[in-house]
C-alpha atoms as a PDB file:
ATOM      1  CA  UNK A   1       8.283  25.111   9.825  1.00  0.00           C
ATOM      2  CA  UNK A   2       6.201  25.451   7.095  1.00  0.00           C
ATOM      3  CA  UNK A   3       4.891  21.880   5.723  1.00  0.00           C
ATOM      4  CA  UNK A   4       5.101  22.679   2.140  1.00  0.00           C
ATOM      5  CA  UNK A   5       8.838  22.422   2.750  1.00  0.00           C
ATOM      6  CA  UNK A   6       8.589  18.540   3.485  1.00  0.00           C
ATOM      7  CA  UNK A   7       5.540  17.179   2.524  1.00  0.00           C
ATOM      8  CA  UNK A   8       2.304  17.424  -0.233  1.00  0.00           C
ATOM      9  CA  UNK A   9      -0.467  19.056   1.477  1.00  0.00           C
ATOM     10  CA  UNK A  10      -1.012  19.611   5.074  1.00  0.00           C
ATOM     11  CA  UNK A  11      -1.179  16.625   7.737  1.00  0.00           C
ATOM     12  CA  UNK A  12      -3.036  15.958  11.037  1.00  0.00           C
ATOM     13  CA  UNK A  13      -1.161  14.826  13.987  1.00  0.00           C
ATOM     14  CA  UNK A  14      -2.178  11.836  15.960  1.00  0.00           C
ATOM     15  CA  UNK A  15      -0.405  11.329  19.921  1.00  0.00           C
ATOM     16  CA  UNK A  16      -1.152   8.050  20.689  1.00  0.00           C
ATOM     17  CA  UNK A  17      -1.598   8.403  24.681  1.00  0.00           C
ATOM     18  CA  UNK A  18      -3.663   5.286  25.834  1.00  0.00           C
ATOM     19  CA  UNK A  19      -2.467   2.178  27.360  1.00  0.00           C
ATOM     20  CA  UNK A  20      -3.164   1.421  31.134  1.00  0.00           C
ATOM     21  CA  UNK A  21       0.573   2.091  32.253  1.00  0.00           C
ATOM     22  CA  UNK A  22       0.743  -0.954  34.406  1.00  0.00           C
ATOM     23  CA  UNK A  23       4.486  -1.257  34.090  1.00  0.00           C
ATOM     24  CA  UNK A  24       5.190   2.833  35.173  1.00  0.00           C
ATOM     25  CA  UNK A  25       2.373   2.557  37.869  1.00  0.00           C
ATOM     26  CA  UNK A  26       1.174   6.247  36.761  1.00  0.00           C
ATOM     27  CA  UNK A  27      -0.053   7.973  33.044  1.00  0.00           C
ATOM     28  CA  UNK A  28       2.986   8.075  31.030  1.00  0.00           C
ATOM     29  CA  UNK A  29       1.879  11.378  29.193  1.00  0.00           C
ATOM     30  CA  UNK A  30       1.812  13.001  32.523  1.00  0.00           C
ATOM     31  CA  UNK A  31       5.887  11.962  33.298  1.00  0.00           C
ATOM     32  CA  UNK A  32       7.450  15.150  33.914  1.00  0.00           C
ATOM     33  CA  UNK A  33      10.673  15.018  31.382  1.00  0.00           C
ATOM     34  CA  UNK A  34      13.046  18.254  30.972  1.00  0.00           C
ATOM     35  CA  UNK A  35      10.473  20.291  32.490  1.00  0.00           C
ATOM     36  CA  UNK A  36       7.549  19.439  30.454  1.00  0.00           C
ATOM     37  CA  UNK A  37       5.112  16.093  30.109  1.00  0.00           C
ATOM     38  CA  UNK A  38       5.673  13.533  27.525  1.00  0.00           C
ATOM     39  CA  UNK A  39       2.469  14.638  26.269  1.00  0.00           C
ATOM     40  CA  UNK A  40       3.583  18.416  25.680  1.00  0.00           C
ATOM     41  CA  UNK A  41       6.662  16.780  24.337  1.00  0.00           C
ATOM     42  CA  UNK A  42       4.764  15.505  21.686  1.00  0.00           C
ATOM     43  CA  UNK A  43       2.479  18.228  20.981  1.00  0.00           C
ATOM     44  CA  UNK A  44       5.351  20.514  20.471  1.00  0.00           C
ATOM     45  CA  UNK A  45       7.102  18.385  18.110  1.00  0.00           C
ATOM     46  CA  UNK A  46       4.386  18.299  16.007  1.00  0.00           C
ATOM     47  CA  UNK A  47       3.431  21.662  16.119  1.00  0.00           C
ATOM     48  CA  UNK A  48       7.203  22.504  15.565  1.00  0.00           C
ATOM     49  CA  UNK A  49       6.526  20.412  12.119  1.00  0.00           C
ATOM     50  CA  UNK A  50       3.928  23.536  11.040  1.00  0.00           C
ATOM     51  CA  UNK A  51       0.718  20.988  12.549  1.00  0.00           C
ATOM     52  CA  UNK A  52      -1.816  22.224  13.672  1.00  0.00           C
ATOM     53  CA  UNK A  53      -4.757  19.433  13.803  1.00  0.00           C
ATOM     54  CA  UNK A  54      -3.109  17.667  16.891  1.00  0.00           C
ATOM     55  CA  UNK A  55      -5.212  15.159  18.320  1.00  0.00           C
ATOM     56  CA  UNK A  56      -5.373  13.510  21.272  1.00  0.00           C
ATOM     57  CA  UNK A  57      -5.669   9.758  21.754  1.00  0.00           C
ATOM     58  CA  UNK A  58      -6.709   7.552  24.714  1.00  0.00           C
ATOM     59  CA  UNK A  59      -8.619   7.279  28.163  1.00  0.00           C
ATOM     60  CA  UNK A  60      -7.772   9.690  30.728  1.00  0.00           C
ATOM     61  CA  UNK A  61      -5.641  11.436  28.558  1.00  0.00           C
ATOM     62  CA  UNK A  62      -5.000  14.844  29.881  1.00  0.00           C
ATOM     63  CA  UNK A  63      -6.492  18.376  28.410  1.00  0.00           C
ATOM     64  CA  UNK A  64      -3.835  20.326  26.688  1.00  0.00           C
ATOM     65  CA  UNK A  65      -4.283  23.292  24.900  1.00  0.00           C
ATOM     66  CA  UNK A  66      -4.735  23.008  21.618  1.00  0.00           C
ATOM     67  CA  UNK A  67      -5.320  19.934  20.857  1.00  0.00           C
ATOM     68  CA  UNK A  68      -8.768  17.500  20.433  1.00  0.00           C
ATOM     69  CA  UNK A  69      -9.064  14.708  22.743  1.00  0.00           C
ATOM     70  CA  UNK A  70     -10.779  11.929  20.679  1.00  0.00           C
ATOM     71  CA  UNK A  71     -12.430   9.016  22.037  1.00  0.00           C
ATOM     72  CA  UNK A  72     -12.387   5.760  20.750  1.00  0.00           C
ATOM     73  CA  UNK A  73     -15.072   4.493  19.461  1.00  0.00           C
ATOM     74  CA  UNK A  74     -14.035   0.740  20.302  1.00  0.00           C
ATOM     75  CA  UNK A  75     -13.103   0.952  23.878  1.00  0.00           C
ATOM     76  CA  UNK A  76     -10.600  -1.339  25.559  1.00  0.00           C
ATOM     77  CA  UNK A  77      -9.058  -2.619  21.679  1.00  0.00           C
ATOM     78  CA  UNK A  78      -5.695  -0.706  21.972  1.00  0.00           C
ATOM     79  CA  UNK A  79      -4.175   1.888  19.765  1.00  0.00           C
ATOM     80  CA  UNK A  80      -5.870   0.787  16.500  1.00  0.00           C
ATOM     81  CA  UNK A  81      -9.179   1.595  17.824  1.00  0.00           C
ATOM     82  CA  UNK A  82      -7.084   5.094  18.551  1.00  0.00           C
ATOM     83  CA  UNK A  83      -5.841   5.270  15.428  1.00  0.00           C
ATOM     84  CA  UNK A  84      -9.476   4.533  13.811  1.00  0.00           C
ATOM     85  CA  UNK A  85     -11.065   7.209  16.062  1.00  0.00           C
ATOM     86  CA  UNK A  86      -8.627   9.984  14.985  1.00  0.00           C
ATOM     87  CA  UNK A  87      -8.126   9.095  11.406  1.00  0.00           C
ATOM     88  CA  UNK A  88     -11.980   9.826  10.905  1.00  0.00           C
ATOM     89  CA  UNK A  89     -11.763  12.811  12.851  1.00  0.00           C
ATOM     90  CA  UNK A  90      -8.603  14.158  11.417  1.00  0.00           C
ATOM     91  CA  UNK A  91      -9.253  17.210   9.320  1.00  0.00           C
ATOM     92  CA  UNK A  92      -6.764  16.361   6.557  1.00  0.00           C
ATOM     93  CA  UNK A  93      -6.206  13.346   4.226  1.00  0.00           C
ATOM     94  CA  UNK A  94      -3.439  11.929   6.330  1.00  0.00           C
ATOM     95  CA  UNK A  95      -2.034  12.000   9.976  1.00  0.00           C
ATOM     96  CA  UNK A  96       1.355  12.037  11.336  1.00  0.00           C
ATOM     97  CA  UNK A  97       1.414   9.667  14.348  1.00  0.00           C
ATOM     98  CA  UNK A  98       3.516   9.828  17.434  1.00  0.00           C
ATOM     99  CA  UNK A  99       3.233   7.310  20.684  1.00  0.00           C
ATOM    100  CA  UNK A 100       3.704   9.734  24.043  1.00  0.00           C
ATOM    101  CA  UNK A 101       6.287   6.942  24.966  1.00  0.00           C
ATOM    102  CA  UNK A 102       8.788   7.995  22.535  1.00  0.00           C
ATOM    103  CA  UNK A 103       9.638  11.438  23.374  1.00  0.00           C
ATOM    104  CA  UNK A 104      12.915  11.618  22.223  1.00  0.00           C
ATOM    105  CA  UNK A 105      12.235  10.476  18.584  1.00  0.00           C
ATOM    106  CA  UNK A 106      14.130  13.381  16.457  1.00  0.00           C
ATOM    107  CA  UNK A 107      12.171  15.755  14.238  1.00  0.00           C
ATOM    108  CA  UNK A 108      13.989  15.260  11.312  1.00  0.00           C
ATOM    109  CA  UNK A 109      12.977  11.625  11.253  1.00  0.00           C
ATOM    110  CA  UNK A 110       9.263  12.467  11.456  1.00  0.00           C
ATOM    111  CA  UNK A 111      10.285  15.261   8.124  1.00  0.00           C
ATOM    112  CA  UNK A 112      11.792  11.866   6.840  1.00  0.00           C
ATOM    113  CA  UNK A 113       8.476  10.267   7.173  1.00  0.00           C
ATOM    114  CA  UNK A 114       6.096  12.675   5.971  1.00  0.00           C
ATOM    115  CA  UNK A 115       8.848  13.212   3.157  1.00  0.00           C
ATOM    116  CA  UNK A 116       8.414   9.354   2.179  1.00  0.00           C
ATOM    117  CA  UNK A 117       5.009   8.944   2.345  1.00  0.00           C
ATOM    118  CA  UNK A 118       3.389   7.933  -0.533  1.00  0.00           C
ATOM    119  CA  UNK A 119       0.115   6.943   0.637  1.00  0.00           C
ATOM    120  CA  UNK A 120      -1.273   4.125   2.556  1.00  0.00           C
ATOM    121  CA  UNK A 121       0.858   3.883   5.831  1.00  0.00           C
ATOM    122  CA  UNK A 122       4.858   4.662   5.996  1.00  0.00           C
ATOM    123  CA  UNK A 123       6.369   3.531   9.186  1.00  0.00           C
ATOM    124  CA  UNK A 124       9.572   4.099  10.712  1.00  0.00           C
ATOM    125  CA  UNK A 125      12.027   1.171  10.466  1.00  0.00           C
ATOM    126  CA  UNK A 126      15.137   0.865  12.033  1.00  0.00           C
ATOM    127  CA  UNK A 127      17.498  -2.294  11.677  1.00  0.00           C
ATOM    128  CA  UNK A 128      14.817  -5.336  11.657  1.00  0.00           C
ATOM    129  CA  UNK A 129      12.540  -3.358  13.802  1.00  0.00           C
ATOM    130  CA  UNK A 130       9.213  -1.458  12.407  1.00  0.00           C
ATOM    131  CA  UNK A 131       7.608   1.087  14.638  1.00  0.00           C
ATOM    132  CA  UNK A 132       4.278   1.146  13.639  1.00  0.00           C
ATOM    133  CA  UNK A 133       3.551   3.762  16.074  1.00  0.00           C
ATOM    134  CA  UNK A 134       5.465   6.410  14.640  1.00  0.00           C
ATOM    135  CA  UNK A 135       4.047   6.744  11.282  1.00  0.00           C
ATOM    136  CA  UNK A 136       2.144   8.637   8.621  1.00  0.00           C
ATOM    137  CA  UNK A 137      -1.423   7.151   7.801  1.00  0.00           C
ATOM    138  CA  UNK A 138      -3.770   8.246   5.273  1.00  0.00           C
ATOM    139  CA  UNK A 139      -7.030   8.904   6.861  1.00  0.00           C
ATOM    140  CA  UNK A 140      -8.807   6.454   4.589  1.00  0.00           C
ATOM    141  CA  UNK A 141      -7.086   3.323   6.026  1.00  0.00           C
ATOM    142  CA  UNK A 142      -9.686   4.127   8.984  1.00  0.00           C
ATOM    143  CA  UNK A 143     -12.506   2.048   7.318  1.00  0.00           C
ATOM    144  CA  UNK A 144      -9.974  -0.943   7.194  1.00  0.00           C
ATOM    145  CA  UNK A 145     -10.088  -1.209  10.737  1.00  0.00           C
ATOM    146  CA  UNK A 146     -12.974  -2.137  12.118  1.00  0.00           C
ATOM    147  CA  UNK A 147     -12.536  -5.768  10.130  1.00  0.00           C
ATOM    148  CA  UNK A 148      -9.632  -6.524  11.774  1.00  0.00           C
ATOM    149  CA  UNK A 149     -11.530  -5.659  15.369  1.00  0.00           C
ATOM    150  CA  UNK A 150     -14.218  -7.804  14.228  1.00  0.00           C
ATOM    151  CA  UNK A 151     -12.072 -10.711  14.204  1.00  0.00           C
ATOM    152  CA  UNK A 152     -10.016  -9.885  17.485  1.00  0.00           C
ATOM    153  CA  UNK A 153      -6.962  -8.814  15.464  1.00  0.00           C
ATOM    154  CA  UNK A 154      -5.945  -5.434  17.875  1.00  0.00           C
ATOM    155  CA  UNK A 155      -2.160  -5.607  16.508  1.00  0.00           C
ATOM    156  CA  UNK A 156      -1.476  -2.305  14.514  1.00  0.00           C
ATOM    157  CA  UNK A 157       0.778  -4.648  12.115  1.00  0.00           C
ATOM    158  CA  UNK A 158      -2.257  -6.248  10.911  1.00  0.00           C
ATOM    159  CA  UNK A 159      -2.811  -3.681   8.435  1.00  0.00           C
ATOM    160  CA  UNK A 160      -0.352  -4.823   6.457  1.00  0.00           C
ATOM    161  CA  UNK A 161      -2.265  -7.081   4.379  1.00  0.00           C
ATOM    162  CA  UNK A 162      -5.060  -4.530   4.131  1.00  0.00           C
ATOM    163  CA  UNK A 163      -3.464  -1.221   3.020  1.00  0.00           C
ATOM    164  CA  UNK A 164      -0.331  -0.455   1.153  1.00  0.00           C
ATOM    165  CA  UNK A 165       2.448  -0.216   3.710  1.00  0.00           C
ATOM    166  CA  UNK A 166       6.070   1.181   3.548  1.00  0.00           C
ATOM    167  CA  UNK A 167       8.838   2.229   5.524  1.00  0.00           C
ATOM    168  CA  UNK A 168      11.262   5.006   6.346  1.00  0.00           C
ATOM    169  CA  UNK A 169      14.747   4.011   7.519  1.00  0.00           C
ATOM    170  CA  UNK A 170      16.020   5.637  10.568  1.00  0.00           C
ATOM    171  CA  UNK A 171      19.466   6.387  10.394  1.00  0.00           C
ATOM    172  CA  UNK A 172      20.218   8.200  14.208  1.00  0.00           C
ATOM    173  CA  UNK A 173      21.289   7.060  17.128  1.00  0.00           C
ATOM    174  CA  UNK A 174      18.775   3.873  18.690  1.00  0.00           C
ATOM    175  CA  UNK A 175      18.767   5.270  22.254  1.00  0.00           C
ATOM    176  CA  UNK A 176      16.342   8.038  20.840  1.00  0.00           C
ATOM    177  CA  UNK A 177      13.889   5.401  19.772  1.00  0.00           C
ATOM    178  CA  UNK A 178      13.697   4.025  23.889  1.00  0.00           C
ATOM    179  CA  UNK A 179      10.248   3.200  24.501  1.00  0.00           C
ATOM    180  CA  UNK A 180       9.298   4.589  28.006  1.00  0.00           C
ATOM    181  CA  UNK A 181       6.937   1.679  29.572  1.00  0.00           C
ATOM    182  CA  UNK A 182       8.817   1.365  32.961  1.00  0.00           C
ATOM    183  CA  UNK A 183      10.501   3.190  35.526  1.00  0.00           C
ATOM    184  CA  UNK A 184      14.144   2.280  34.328  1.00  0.00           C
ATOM    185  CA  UNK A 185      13.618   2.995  31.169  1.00  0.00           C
ATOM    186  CA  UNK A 186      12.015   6.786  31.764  1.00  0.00           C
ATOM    187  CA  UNK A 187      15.351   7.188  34.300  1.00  0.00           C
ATOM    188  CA  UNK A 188      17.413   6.030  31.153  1.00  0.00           C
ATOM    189  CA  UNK A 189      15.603   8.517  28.913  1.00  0.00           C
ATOM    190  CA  UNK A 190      16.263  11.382  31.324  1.00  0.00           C
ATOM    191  CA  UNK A 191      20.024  10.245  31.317  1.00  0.00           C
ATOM    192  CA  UNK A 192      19.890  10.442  27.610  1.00  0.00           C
ATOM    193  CA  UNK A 193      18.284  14.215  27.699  1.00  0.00           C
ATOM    194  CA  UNK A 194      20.755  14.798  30.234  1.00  0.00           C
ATOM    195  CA  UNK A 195      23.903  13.901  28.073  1.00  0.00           C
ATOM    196  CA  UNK A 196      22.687  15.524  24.820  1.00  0.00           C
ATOM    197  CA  UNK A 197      21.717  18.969  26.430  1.00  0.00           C
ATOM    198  CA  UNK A 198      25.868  18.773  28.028  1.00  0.00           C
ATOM    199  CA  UNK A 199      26.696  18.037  24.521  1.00  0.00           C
ATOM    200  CA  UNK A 200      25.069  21.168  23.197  1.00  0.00           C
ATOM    201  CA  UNK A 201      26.110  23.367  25.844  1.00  0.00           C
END
């Protein structure tokens, strides 16, 4: 797809792969899902949206062709010191993020993002729920961050009150939006793939 059909310019893509996977007990972009990792997952989805600045972000995340692995550049303070390492690194002015625990998360919601965004940050939102992970940031909230580190504040939310934040309402079906953190949950999201490939079969 070319990105002049959905959005202004051309984007960076961000896959936010840290996170110690206590609760799975192994590297969550290394789960083997329909044949292919949660990480690949991701990195097709986003090259499937005409990307092709995919980065890479977290500690022992593996080497996939490519992409850039980016390190963070404050260590151990969660995915806003990921997102602050690859929105200065991100060759264009803004970045469409994905977390590798989300694999199902439909295209056409991430063309509904970059579609909405406006600048600033546009998350996805459905019901009362924001998913700050799965968003498009403009690479210049990056020098917002380190402030917020400064004072302990590692929640991705807190940007709120520092750059101009909106949403994108999700409209599909919630079980796409299942976080994988634990084994039940990835066995639910392979029951999910399961039923929608029989559906389209």
């Amino acid at each position: 797809m070319n990105q002049d059909n959905f959005v202004n310019g051309p984007l960076s893509g961000m896959i936010l792969a840290g996170g110690a996977s206590r609760r799975m007990g192994r590297n969550k972009a290394e789960l083997v899902l329909g044949g292919k990792t949660l990480l690949q997952w991701q990195a097709d989805k986003l090259r499937g949206l005409g990307i092709e600045d995919v980065m890479l972000s977290g500690a022992g995340c593996p080497v996939l062709s490519g992409t850039r692995v980016i390190p963070d550049e404050f260590p151990g303070s969660g995915p806003l010191a990921g997102l602050h390492a690859c929105l200065r690194a991100a060759r264009h002015p803004a970045c469409l993020v994905v977390s590798v625990d989300v694999p199902l998360v439909p295209a056409w919601a991430l063309v509904g993002l970059c579609r909405a965004h406006c600048g600033g940050v546009t998350v996805l939102r459905h019901g009362e729920w924001e998913e700050p992970l799965i968003g498009v940031y403009d690479r210049a909230v990056a020098q917002r961050i380190p402030g917020l580190l400064a004072f302990g504040r590692r929640s991705v939310r807190g940007l709120k009150a520092e750059a101009g934040w909106n949403t994108f309402v999700y409209s599909g079906p919630e079980e796409l939006l299942t976080n994988c953190n634990t084994p039940e949950e990835f066995a639910l999201i392979e029951e999910l793939l399961r039923r929608e490939y029989s559906q389209n079969t």
